[in-house]
C-alpha atoms as a PDB file:
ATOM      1  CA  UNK A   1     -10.778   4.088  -4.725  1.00  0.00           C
ATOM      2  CA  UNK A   2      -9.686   2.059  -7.652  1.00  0.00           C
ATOM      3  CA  UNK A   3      -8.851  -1.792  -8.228  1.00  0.00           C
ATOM      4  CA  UNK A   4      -5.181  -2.491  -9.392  1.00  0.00           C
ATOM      5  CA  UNK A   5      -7.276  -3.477 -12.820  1.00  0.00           C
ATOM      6  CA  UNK A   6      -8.232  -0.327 -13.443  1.00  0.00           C
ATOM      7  CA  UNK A   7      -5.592   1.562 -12.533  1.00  0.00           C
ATOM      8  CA  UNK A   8      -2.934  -0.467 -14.594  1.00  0.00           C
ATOM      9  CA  UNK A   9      -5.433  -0.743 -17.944  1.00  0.00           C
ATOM     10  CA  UNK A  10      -5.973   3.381 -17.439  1.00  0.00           C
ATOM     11  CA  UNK A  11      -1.756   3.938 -17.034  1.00  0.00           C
ATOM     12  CA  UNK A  12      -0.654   1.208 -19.208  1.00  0.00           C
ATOM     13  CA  UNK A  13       1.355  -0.438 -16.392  1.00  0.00           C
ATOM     14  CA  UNK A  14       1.815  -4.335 -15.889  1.00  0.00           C
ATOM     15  CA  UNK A  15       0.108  -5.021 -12.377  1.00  0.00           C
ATOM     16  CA  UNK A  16       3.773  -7.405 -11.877  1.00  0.00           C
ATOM     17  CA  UNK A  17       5.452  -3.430 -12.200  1.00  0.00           C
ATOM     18  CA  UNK A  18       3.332  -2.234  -9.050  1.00  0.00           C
ATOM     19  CA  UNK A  19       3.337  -5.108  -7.204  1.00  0.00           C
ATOM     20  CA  UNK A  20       7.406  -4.686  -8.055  1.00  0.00           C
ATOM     21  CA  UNK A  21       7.575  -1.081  -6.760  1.00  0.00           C
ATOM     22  CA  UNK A  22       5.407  -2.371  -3.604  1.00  0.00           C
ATOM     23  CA  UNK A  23       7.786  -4.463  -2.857  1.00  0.00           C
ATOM     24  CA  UNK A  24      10.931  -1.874  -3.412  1.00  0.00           C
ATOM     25  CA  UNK A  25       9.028   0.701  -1.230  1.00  0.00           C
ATOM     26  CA  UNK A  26       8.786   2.764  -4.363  1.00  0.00           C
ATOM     27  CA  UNK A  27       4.725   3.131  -3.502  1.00  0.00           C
ATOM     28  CA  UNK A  28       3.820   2.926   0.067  1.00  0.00           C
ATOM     29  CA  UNK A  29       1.928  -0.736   1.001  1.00  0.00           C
ATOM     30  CA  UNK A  30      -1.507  -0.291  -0.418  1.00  0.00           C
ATOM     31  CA  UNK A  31      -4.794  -0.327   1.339  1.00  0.00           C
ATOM     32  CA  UNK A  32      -6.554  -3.610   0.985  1.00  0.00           C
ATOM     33  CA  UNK A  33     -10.644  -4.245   1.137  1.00  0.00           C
ATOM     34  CA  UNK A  34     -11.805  -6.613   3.180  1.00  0.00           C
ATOM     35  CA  UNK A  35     -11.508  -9.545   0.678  1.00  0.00           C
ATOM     36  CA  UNK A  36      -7.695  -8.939  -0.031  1.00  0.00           C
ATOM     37  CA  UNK A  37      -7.714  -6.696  -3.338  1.00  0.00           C
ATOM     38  CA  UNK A  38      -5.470  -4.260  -3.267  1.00  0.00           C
ATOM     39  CA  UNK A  39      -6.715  -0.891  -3.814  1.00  0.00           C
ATOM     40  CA  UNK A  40      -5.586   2.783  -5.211  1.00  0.00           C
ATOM     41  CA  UNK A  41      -6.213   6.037  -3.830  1.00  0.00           C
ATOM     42  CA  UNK A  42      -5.482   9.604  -5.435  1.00  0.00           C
ATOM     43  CA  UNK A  43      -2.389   9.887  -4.058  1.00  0.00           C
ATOM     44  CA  UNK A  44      -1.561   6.543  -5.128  1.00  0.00           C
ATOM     45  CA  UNK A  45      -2.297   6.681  -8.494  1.00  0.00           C
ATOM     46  CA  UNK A  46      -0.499  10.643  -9.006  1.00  0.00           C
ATOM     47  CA  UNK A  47       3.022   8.393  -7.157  1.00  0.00           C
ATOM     48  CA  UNK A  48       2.554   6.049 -10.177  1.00  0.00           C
ATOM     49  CA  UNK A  49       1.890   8.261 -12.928  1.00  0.00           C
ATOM     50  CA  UNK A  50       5.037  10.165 -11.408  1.00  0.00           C
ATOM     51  CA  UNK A  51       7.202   7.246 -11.544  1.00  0.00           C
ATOM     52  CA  UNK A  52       5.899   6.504 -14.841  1.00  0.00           C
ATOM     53  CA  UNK A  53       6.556   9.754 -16.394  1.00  0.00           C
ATOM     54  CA  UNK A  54      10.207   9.787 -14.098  1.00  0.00           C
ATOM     55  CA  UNK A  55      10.478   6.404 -16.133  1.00  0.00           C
ATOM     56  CA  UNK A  56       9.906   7.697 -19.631  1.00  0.00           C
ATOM     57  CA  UNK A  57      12.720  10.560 -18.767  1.00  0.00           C
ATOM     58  CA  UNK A  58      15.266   7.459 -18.751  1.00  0.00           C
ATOM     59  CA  UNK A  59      15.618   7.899 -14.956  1.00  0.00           C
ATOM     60  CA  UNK A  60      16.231   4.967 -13.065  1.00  0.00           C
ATOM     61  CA  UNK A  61      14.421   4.049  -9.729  1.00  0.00           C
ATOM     62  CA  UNK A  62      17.403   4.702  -7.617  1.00  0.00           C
ATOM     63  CA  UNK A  63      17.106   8.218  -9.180  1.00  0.00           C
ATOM     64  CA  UNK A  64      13.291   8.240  -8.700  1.00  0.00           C
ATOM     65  CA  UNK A  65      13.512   6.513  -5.272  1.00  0.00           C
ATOM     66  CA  UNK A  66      15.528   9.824  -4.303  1.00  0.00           C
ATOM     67  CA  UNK A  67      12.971  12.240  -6.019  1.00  0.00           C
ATOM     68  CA  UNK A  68       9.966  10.547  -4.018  1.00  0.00           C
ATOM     69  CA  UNK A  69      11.991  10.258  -0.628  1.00  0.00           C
ATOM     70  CA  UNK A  70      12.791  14.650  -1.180  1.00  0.00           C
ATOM     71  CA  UNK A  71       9.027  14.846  -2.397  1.00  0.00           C
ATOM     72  CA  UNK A  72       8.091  13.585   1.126  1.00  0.00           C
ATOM     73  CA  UNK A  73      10.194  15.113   2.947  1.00  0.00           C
ATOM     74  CA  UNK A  74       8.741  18.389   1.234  1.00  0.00           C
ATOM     75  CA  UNK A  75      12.086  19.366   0.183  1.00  0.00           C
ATOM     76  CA  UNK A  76      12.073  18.469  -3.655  1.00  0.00           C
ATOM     77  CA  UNK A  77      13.445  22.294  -4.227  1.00  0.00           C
ATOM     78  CA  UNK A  78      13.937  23.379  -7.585  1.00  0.00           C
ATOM     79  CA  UNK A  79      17.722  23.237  -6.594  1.00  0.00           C
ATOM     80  CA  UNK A  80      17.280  19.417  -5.909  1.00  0.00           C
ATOM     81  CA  UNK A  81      15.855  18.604  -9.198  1.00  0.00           C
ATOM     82  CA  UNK A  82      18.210  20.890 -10.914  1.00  0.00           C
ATOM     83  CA  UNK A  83      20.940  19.051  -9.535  1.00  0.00           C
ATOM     84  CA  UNK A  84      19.519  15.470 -10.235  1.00  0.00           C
ATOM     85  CA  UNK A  85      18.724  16.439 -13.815  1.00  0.00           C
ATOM     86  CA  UNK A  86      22.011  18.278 -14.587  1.00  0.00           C
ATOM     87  CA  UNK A  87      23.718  15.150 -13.229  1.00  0.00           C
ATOM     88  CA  UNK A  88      21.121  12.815 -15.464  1.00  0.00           C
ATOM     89  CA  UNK A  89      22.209  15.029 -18.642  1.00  0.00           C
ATOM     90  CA  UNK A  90      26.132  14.986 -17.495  1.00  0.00           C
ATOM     91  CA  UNK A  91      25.557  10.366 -17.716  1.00  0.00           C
ATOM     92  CA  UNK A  92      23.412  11.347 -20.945  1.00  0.00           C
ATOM     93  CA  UNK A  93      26.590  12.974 -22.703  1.00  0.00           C
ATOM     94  CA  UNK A  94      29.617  10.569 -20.980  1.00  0.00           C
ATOM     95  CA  UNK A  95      27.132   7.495 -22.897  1.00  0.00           C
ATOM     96  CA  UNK A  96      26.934   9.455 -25.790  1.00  0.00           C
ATOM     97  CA  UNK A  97      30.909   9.818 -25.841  1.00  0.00           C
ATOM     98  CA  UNK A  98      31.074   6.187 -25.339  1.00  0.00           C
ATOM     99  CA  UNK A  99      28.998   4.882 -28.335  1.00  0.00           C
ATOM    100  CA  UNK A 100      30.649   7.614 -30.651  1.00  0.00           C
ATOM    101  CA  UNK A 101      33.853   6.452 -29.259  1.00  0.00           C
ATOM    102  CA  UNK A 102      32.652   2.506 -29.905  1.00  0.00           C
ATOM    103  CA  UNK A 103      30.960   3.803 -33.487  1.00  0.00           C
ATOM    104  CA  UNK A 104      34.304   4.817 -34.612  1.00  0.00           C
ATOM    105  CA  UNK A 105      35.670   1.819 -33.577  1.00  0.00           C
ATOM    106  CA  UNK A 106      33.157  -0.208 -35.352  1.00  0.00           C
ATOM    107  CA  UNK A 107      33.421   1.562 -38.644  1.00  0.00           C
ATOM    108  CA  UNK A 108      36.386   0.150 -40.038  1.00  0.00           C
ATOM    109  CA  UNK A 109      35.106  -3.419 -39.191  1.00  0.00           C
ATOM    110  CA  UNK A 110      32.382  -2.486 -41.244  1.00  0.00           C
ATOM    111  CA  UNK A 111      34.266  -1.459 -44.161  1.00  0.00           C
ATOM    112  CA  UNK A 112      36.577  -4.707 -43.826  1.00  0.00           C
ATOM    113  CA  UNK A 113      33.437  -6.824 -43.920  1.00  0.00           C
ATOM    114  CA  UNK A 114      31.584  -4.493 -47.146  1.00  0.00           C
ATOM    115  CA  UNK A 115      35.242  -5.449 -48.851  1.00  0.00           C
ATOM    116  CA  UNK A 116      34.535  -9.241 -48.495  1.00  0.00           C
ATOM    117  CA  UNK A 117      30.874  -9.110 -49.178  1.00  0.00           C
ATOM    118  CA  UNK A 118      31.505 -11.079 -52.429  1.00  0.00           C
ATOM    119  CA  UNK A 119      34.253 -13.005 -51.604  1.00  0.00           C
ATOM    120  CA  UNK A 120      34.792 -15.459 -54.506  1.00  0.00           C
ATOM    121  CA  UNK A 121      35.658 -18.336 -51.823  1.00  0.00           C
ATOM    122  CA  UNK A 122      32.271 -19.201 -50.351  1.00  0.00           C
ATOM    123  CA  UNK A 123      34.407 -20.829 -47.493  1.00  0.00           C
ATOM    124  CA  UNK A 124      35.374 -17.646 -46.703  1.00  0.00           C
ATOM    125  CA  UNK A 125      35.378 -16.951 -42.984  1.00  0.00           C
ATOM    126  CA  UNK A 126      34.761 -13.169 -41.568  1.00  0.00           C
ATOM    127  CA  UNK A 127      37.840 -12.640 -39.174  1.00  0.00           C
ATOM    128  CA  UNK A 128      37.092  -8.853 -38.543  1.00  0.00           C
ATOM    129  CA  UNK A 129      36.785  -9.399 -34.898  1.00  0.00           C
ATOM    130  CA  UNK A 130      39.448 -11.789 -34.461  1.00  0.00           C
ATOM    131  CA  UNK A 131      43.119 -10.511 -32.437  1.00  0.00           C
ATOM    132  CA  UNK A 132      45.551  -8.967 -35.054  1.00  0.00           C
ATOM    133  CA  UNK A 133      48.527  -9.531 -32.318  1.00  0.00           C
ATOM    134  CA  UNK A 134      48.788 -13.766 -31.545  1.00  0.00           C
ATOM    135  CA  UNK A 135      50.665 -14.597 -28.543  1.00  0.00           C
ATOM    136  CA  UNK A 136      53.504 -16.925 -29.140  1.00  0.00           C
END
């Protein structure tokens, strides 16, 4: 058994993170000693470094929250995680679409403002960014 010291300082976790995913149900309540402290078991500390590593993936904890609730229920199949992941990578690429679609957008804005880098009016204003079309 373990103090919530200990196990954050040996996983690099913020103790506000675990008492946050005590909260969210994300860990099961901990067992407490007879002064109050929370303490870790095995089985505890494996659900965090899970989470953690989950985290690092870019999951998020309504993603995780599902992988824990199939992992107790015993029926985190390969098929399950297969089909989490593949829709995790499917997000991955629509995002990735979205900033190269918002990239292109942003280039010519940049190009407008390299133009006017040395603008010989100091008082120069940037207006990249401003509307083109004015409602009259």
């Amino acid at each position: 058994m373990w103090q919530i010291g200990e196990v954050t300082q040996n996983l690099g976790i913020n103790p506000q993170t675990v008492y946050f995913y005590e909260r969210t149900g994300l860990i099961p309540p901990l067992q407490r000693t007879e002064g109050g402290y929370r303490v870790f078991n095995q089985e505890d500390v494996d659900r965090l470094v899970l989470i953690q590593r989950a985290k690092s993936l870019g999951l998020t904890l309504a993603e995780i929250r599902e992988i824990l609730l199939l992992k107790q229920g015993r029926s985190l199949s390969c098929q399950a995680m297969y089909d989490l992941l593949e829709r995790k990578i499917t997000q991955i690429e629509e995002k990735i679409s979205n900033l190269q679609a918002l990239k292109h957008d942003l280039q010519p804005l940049l190009e407008e403002c390299r133009r006017n880098l040395n603008h010989p009016n100091p008082e120069h204003q940037c207006r990249v960014i401003e509307p083109k079309n004015k409602l009259t």
